[in-house]
PDB file of N, CA and C in Angstrom:
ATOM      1  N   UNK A   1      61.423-209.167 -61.539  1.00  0.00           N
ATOM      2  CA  UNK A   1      60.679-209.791 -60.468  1.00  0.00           C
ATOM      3  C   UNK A   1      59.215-209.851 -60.852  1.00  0.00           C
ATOM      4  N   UNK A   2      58.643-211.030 -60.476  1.00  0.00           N
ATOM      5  CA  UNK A   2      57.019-211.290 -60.985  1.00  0.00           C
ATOM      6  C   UNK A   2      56.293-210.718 -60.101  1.00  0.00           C
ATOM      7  N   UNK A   3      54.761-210.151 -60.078  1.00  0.00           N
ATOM      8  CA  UNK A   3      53.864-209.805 -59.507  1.00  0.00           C
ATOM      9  C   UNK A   3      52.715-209.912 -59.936  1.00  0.00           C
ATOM     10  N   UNK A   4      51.882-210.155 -59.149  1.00  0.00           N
ATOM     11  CA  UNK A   4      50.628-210.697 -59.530  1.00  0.00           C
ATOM     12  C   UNK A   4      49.873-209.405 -59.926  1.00  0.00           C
ATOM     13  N   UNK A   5      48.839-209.729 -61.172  1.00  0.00           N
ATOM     14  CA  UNK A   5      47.945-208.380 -60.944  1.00  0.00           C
ATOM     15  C   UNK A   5      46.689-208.874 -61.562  1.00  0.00           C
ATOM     16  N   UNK A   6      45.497-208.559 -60.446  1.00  0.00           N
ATOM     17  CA  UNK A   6      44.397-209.101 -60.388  1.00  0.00           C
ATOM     18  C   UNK A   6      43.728-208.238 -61.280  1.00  0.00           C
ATOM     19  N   UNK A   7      43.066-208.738 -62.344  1.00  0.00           N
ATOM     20  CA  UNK A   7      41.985-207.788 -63.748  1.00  0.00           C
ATOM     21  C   UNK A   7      40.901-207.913 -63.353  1.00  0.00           C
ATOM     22  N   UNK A   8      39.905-207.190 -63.413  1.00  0.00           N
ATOM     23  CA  UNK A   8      38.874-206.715 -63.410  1.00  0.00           C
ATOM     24  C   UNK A   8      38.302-207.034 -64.687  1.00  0.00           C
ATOM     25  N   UNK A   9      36.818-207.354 -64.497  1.00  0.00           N
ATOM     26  CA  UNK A   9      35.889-207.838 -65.209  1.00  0.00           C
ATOM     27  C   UNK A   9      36.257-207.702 -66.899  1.00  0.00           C
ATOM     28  N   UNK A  10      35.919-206.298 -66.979  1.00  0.00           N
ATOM     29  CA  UNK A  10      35.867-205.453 -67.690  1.00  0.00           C
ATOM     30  C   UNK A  10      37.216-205.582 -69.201  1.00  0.00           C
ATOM     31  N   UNK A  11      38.787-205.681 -68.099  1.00  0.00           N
ATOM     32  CA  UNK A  11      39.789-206.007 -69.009  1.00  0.00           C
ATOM     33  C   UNK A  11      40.348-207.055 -69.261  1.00  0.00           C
ATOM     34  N   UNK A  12      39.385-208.334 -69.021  1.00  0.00           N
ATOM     35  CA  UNK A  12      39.336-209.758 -69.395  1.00  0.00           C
ATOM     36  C   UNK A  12      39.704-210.194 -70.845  1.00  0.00           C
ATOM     37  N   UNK A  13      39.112-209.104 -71.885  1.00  0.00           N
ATOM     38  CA  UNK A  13      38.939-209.625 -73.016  1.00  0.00           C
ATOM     39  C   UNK A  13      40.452-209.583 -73.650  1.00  0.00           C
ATOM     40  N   UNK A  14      41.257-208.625 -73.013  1.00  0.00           N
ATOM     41  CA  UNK A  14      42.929-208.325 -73.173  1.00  0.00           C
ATOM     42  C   UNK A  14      43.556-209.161 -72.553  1.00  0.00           C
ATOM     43  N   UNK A  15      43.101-209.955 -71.436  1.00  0.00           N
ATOM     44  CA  UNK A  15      43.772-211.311 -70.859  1.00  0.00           C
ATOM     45  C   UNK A  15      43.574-212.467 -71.452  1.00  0.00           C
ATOM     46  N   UNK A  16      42.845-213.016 -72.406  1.00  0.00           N
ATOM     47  CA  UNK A  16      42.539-214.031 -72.690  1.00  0.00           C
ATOM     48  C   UNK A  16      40.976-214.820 -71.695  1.00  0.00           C
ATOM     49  N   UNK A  17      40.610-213.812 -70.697  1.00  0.00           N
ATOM     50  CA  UNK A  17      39.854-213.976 -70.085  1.00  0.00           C
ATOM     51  C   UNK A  17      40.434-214.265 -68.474  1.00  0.00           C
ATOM     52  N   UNK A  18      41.519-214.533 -68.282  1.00  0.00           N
ATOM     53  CA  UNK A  18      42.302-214.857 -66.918  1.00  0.00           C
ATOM     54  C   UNK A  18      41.708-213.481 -65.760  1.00  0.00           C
ATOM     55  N   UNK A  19      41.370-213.943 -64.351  1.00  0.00           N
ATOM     56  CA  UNK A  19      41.382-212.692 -63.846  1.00  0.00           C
ATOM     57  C   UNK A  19      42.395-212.558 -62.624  1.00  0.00           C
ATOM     58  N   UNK A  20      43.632-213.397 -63.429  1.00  0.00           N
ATOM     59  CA  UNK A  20      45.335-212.863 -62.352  1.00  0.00           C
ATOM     60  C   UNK A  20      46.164-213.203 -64.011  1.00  0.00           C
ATOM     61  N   UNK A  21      47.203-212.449 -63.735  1.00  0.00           N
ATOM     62  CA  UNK A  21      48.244-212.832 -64.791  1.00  0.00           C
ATOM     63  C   UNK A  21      49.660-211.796 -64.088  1.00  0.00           C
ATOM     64  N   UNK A  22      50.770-212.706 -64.154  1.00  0.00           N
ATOM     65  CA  UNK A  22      51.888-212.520 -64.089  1.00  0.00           C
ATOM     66  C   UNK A  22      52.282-211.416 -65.021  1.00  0.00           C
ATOM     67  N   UNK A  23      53.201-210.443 -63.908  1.00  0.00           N
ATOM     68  CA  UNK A  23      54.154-209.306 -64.624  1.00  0.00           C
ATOM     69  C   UNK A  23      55.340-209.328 -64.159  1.00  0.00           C
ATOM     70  N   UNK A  24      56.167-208.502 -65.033  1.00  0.00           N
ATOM     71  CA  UNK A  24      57.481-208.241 -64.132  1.00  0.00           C
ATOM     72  C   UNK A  24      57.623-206.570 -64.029  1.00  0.00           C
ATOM     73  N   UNK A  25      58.343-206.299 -63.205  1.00  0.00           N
ATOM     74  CA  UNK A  25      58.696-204.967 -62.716  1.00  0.00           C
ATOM     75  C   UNK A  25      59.171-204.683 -61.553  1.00  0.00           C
ATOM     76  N   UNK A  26      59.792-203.768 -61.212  1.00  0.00           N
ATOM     77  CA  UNK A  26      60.131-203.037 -59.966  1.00  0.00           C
ATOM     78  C   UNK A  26      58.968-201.903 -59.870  1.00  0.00           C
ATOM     79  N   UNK A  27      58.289-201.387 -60.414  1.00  0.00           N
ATOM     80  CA  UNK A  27      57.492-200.191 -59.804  1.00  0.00           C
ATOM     81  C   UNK A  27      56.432-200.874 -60.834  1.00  0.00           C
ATOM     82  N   UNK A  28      55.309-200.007 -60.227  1.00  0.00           N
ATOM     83  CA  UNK A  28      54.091-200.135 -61.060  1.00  0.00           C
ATOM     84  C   UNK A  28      54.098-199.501 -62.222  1.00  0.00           C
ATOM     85  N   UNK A  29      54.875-198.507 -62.679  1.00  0.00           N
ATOM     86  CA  UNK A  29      55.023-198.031 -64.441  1.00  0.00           C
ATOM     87  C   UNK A  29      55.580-199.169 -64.887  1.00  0.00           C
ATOM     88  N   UNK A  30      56.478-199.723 -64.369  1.00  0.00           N
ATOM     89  CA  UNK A  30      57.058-201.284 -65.266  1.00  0.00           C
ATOM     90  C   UNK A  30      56.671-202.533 -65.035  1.00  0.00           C
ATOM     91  N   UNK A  31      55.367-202.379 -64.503  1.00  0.00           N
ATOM     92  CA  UNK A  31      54.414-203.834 -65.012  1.00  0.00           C
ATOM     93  C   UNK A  31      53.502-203.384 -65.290  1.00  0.00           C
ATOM     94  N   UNK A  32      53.094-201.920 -66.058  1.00  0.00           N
ATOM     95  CA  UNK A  32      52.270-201.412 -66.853  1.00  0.00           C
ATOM     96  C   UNK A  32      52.637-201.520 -68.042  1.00  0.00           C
ATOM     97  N   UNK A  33      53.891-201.181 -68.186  1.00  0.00           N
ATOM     98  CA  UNK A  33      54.510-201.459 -69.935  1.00  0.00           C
ATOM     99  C   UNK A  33      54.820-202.921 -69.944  1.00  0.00           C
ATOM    100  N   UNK A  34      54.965-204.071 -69.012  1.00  0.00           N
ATOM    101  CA  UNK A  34      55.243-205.096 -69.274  1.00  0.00           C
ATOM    102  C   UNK A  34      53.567-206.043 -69.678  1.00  0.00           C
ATOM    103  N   UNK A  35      52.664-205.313 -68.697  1.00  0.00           N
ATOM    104  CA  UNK A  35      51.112-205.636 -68.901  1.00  0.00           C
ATOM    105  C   UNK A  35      50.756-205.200 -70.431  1.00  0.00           C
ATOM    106  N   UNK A  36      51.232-204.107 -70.962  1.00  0.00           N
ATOM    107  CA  UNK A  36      51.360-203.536 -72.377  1.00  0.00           C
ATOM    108  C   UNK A  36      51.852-204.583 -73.460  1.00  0.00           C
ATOM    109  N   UNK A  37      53.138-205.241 -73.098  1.00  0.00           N
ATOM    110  CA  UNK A  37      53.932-205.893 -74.153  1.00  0.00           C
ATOM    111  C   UNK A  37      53.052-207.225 -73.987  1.00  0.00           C
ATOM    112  N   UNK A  38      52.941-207.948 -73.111  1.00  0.00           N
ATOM    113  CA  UNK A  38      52.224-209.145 -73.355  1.00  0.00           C
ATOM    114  C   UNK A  38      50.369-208.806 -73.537  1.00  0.00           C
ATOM    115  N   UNK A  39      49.423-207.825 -73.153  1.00  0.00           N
ATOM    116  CA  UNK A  39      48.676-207.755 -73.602  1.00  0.00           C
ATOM    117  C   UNK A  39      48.069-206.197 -73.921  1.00  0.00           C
ATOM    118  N   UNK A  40      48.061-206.414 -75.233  1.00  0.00           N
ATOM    119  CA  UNK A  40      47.980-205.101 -76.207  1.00  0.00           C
ATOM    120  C   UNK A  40      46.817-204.291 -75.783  1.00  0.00           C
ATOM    121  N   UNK A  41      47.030-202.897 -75.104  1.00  0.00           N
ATOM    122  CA  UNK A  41      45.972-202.354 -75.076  1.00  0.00           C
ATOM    123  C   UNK A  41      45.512-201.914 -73.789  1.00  0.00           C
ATOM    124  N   UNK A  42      46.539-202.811 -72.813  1.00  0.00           N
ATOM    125  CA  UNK A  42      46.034-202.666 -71.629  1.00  0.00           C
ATOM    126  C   UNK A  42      46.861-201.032 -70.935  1.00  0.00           C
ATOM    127  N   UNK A  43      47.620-200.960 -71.499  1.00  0.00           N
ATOM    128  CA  UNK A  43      48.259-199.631 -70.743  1.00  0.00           C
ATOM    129  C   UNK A  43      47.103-198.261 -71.377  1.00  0.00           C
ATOM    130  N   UNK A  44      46.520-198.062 -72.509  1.00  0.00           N
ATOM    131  CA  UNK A  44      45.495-197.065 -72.523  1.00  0.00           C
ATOM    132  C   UNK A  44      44.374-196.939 -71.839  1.00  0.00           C
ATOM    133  N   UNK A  45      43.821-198.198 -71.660  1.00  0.00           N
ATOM    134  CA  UNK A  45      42.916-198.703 -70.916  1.00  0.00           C
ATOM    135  C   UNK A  45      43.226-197.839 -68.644  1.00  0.00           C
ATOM    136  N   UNK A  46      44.362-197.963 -68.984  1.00  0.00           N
ATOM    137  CA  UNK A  46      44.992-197.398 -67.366  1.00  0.00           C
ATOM    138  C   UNK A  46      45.332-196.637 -67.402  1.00  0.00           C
ATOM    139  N   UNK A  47      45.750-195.811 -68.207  1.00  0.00           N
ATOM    140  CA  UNK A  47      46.614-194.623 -68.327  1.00  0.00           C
ATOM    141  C   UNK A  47      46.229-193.766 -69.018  1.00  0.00           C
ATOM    142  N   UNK A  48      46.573-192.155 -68.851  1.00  0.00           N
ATOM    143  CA  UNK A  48      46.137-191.343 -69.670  1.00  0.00           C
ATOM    144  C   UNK A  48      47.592-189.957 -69.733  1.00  0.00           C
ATOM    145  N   UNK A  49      47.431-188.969 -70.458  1.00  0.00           N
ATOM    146  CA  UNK A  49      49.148-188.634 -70.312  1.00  0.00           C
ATOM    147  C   UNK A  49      48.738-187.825 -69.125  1.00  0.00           C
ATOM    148  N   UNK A  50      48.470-187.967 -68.129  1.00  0.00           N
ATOM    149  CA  UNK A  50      49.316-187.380 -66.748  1.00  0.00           C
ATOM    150  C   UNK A  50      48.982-188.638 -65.874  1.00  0.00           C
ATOM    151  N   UNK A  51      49.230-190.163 -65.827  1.00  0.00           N
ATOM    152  CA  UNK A  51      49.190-190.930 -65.250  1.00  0.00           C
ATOM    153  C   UNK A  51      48.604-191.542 -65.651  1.00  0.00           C
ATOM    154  N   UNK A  52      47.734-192.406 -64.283  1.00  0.00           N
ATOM    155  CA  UNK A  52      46.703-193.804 -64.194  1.00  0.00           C
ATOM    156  C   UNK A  52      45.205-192.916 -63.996  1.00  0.00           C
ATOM    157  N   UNK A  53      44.518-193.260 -65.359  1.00  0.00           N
ATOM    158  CA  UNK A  53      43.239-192.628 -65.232  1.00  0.00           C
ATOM    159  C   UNK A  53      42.526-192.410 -64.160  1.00  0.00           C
ATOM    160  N   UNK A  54      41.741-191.188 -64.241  1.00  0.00           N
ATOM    161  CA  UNK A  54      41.104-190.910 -63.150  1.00  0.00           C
ATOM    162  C   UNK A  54      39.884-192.101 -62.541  1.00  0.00           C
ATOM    163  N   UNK A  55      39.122-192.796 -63.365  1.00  0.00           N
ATOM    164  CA  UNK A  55      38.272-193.674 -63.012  1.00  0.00           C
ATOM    165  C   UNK A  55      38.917-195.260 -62.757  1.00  0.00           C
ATOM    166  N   UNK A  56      39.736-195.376 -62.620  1.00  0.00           N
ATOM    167  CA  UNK A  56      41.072-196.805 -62.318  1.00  0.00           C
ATOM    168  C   UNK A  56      41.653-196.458 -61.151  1.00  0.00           C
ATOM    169  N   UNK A  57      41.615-197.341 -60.398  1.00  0.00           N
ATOM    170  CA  UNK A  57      42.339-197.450 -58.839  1.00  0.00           C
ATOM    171  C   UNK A  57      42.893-198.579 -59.330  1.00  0.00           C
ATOM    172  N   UNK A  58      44.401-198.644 -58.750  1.00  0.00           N
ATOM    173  CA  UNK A  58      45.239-199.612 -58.643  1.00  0.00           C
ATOM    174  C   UNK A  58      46.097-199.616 -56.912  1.00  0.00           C
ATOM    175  N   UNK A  59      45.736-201.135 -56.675  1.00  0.00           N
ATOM    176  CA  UNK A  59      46.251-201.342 -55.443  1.00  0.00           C
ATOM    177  C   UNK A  59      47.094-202.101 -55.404  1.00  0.00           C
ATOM    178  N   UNK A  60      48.639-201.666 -54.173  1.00  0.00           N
ATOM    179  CA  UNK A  60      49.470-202.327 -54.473  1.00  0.00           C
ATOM    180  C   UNK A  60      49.459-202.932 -53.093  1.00  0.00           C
ATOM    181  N   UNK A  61      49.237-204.220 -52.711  1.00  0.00           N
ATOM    182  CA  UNK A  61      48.390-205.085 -51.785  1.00  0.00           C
ATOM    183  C   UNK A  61      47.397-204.478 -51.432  1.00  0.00           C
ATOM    184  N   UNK A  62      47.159-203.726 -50.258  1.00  0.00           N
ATOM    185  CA  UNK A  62      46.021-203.100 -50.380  1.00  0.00           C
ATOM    186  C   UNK A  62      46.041-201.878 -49.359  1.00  0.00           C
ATOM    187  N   UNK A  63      46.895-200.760 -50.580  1.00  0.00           N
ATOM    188  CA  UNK A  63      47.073-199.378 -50.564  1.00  0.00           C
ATOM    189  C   UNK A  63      46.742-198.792 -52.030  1.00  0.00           C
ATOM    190  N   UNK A  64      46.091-198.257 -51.964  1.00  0.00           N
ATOM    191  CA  UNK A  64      45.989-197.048 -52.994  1.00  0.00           C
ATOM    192  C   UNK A  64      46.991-196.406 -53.691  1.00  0.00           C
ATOM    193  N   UNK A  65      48.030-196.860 -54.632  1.00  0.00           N
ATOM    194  CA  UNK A  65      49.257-195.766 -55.148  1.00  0.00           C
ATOM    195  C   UNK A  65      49.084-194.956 -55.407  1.00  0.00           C
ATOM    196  N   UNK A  66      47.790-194.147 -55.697  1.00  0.00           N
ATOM    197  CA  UNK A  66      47.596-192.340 -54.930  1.00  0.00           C
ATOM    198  C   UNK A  66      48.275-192.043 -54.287  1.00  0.00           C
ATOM    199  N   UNK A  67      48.361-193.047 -53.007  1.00  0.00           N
ATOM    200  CA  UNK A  67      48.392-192.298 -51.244  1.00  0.00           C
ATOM    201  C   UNK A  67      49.909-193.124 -51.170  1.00  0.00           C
ATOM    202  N   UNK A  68      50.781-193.533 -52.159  1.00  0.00           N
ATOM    203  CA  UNK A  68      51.922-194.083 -52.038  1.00  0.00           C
ATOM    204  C   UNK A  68      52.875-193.463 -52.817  1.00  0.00           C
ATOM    205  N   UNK A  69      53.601-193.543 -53.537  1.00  0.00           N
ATOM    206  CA  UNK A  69      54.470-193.098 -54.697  1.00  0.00           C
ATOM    207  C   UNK A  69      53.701-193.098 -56.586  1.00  0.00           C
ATOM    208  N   UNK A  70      52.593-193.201 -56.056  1.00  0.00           N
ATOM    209  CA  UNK A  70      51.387-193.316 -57.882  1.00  0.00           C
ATOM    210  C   UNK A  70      52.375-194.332 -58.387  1.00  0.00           C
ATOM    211  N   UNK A  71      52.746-194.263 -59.825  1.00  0.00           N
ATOM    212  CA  UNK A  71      53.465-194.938 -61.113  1.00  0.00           C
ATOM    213  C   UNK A  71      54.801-195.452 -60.499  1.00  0.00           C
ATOM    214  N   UNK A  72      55.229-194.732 -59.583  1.00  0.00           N
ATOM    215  CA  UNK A  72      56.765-195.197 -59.174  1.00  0.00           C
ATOM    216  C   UNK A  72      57.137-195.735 -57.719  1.00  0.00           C
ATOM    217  N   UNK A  73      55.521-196.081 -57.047  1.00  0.00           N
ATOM    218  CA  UNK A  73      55.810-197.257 -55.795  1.00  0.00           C
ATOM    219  C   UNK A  73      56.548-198.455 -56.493  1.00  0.00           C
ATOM    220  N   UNK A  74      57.591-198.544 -56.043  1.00  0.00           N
ATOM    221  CA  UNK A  74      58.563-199.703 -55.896  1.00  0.00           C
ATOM    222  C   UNK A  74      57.693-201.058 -55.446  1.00  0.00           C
ATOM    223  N   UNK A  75      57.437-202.159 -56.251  1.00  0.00           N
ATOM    224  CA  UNK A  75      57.222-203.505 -55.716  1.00  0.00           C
ATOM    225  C   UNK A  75      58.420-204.138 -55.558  1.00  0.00           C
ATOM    226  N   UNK A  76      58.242-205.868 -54.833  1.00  0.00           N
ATOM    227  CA  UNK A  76      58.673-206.289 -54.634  1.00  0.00           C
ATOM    228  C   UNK A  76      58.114-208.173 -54.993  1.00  0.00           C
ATOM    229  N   UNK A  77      59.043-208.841 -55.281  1.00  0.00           N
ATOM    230  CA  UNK A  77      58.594-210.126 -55.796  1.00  0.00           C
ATOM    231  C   UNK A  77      57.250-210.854 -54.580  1.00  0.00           C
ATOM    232  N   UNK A  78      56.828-211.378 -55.288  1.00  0.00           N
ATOM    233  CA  UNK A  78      55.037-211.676 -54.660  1.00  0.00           C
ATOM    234  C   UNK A  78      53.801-211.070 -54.433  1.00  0.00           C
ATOM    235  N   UNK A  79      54.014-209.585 -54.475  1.00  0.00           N
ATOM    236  CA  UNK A  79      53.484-208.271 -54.264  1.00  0.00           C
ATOM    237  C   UNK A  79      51.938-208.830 -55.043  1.00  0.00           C
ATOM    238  N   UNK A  80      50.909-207.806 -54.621  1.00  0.00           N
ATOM    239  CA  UNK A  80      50.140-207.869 -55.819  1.00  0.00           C
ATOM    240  C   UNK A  80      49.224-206.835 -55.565  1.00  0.00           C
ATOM    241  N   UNK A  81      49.143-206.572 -57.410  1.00  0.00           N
ATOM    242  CA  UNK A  81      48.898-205.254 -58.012  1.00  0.00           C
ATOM    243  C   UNK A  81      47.014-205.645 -57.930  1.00  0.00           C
ATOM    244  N   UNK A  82      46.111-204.953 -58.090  1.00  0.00           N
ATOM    245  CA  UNK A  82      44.792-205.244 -57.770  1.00  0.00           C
ATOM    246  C   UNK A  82      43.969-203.577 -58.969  1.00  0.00           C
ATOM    247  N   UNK A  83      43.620-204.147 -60.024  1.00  0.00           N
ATOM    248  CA  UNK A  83      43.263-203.186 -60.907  1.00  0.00           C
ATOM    249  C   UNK A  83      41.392-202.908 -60.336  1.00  0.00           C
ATOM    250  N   UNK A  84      41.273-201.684 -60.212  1.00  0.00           N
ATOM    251  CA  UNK A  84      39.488-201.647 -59.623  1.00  0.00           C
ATOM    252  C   UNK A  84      39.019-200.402 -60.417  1.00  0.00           C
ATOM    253  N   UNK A  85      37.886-200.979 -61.093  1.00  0.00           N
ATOM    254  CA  UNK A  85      37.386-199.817 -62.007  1.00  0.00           C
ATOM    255  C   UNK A  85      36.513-199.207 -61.260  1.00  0.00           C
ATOM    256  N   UNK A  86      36.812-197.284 -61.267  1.00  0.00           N
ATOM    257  CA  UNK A  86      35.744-196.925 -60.147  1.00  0.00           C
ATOM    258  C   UNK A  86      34.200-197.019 -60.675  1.00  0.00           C
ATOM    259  N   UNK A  87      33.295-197.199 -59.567  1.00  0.00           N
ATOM    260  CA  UNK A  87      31.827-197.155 -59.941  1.00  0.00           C
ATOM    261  C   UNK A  87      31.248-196.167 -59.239  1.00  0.00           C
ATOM    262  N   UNK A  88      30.306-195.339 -60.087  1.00  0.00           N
ATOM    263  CA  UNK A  88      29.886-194.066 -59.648  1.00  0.00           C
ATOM    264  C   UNK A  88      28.381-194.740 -59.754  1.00  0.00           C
ATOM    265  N   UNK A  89      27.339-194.346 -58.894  1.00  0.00           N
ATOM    266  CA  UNK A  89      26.141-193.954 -58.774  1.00  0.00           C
ATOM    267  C   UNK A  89      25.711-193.076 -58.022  1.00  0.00           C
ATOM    268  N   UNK A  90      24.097-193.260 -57.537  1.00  0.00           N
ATOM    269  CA  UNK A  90      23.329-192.444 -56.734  1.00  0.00           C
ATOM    270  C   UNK A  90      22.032-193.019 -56.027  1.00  0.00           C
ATOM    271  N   UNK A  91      21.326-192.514 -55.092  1.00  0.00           N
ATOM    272  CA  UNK A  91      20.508-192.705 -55.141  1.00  0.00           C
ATOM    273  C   UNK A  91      19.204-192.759 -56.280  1.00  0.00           C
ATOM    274  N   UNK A  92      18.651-193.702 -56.277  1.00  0.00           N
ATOM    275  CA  UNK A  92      17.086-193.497 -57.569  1.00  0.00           C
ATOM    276  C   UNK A  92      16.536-192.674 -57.036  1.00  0.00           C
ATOM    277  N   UNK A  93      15.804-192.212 -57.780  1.00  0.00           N
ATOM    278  CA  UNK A  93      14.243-191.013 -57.058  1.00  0.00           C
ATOM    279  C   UNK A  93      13.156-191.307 -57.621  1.00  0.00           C
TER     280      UNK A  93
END
């Protein structure tokens, strides 16, 4: 089943520059390895070995898979995955 997953600025250069591209999967680990097979690079970029890096939020419409099942929320055809690189600042002084 296809799902959309919206890229972020940043991992453009692994899309060809696109910022949506088609996956397939039932859960979000299997349109991470399918995001993997068609563009090289992108699963390190998200992942680290105890999951989806700490500075990467991935939304599956628009929930947090933290606060859902992480790697193994179940999608469904039309769904869409939403990659957000976190941004840290502060106030200047």
């Amino acid at each position: 089943m296809a799902v959309t997953v919206r890229i972020p600025t940043p991992l453009r250069t692994l899309t060809g520059g696109q910022d949506e591209v088609s996956a397939d999967g039932g859960t979000v680990a299997e349109v991470i390895e399918n995001l993997e097979a068609n563009h090289p690079g992108m699963k390190d970029r998200l992942c680290d070995d105890k999951g989806v890096r700490r500075f990467v939020n991935i939304y599956h419409n628009d929930e947090d898979i933290r606060f859902l099942d992480n790697l193994e929320t179940e999608l469904k055809e039309g769904d869409t995955l939403s990659i957000v690189p976190a941004i840290a600042g502060g106030a200047q002084r």
